[in-house]
Protein backbone atom coordinates (compact mmCIF):
# COMPACT_ATOMS: atom_id res chain seq x y z
CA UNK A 1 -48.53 -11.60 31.54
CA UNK A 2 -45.35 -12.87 33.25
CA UNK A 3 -43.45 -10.56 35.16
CA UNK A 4 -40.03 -10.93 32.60
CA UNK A 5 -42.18 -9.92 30.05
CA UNK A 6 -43.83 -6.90 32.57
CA UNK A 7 -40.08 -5.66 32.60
CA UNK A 8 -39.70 -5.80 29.41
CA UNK A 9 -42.58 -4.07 28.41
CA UNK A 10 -41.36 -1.42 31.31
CA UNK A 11 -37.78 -1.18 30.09
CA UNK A 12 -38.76 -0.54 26.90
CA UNK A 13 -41.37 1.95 27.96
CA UNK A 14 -38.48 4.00 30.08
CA UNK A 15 -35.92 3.45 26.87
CA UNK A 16 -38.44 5.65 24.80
CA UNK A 17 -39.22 8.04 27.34
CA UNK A 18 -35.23 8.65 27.29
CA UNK A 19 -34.86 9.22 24.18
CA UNK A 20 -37.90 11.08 23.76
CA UNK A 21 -36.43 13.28 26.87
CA UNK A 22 -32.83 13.14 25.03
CA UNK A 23 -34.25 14.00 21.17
CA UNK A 24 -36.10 17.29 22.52
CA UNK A 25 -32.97 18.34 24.51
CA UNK A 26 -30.86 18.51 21.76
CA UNK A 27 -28.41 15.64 23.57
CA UNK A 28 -29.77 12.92 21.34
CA UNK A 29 -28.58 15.27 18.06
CA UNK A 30 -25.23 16.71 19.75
CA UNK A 31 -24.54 12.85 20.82
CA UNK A 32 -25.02 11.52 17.07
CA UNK A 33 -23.23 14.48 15.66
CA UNK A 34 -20.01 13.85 17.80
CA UNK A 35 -20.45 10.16 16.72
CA UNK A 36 -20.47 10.73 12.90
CA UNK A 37 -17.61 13.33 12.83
CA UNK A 38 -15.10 10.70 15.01
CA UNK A 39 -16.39 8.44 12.39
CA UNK A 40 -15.19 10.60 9.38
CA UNK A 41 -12.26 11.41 11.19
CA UNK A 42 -11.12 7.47 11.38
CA UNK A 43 -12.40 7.52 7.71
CA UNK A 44 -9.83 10.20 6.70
CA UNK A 45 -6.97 8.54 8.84
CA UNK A 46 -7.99 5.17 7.45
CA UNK A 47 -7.88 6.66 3.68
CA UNK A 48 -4.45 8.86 4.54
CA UNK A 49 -2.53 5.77 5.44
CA UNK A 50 -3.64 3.36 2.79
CA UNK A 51 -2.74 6.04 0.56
CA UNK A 52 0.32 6.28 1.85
CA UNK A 53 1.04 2.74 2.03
CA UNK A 54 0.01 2.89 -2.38
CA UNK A 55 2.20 5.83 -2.84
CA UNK A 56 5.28 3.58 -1.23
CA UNK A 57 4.04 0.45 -3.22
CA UNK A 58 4.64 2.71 -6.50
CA UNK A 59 7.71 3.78 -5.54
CA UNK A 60 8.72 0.78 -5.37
CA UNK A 61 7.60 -0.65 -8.67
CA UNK A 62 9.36 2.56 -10.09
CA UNK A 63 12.47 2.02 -9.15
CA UNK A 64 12.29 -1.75 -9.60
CA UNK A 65 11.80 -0.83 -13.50
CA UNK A 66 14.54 1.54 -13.46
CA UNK A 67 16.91 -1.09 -12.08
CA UNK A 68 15.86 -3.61 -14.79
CA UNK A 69 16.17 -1.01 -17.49
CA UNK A 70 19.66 -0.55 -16.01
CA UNK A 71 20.70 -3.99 -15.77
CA UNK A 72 19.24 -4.83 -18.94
CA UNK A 73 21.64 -1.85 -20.33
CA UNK A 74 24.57 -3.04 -18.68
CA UNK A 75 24.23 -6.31 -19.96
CA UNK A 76 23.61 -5.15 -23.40
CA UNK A 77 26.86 -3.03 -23.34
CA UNK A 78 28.90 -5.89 -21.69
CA UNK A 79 27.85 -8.34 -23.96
CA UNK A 80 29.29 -5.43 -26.76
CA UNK A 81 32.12 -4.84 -25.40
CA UNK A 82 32.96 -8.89 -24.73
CA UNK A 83 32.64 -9.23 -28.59
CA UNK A 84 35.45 -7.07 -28.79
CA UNK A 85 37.36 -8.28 -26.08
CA UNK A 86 37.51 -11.74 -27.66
CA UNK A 87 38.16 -10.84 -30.97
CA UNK A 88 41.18 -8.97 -29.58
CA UNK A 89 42.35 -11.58 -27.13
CA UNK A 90 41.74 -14.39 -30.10
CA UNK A 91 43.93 -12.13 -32.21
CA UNK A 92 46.46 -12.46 -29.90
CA UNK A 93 46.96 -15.98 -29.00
CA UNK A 94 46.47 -16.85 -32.85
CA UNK A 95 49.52 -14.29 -33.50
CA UNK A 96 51.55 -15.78 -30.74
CA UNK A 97 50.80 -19.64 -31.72
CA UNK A 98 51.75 -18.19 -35.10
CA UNK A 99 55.49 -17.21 -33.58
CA UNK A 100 55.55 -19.90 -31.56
CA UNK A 101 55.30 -22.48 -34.80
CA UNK A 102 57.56 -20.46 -36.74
């Protein structure tokens, strides 16, 4: 065998013994506990702000609606009342062409 592969098989052989060593103290457990509970707590902060970043987004959309139900209103009520408007004004300038051929 070549020594890289003698140190190899060596650095291998004192990985397992440390985590052999590290499993029956309890460190190896304790270390992968911490581990997983920082990773559910970036879970829940991950989940937190996209929801908050949705909840905004709907917001959003709602009140874009209500402003086109609003204009649409508006518009409808305008375009009402500008019937009457020119019927009125019409009215007028027919009655005072009327004088005015008399």
């Amino acid at each position: 065998m070549a020594i890289p592969h003698i140190c190899l098989v060596a650095a291998g052989a004192v990985a397992a013994g440390a985590v052999n060593l590290l499993g029956k103290s309890g460190k190896l457990h304790d270390g992968a506990v911490k581990v997983a509970a920082a990773g559910m707590r970036a879970a829940d902060a991950v989940s937190a702000a996209t929801q908050t970043i949705a909840d905004e987004a709907a917001d959003i959309n709602a009140e874009a609606k209500r402003q086109a139900r609003i204009d649409a209103a508006v518009k409808e009520r305008l375009a009402a009342v500008e019937q009457e408007i020119r019927a009125e004004v019409s009215a007028e300038i027919d009655e005072a062409g009327a004088v005015a051929d008399e």
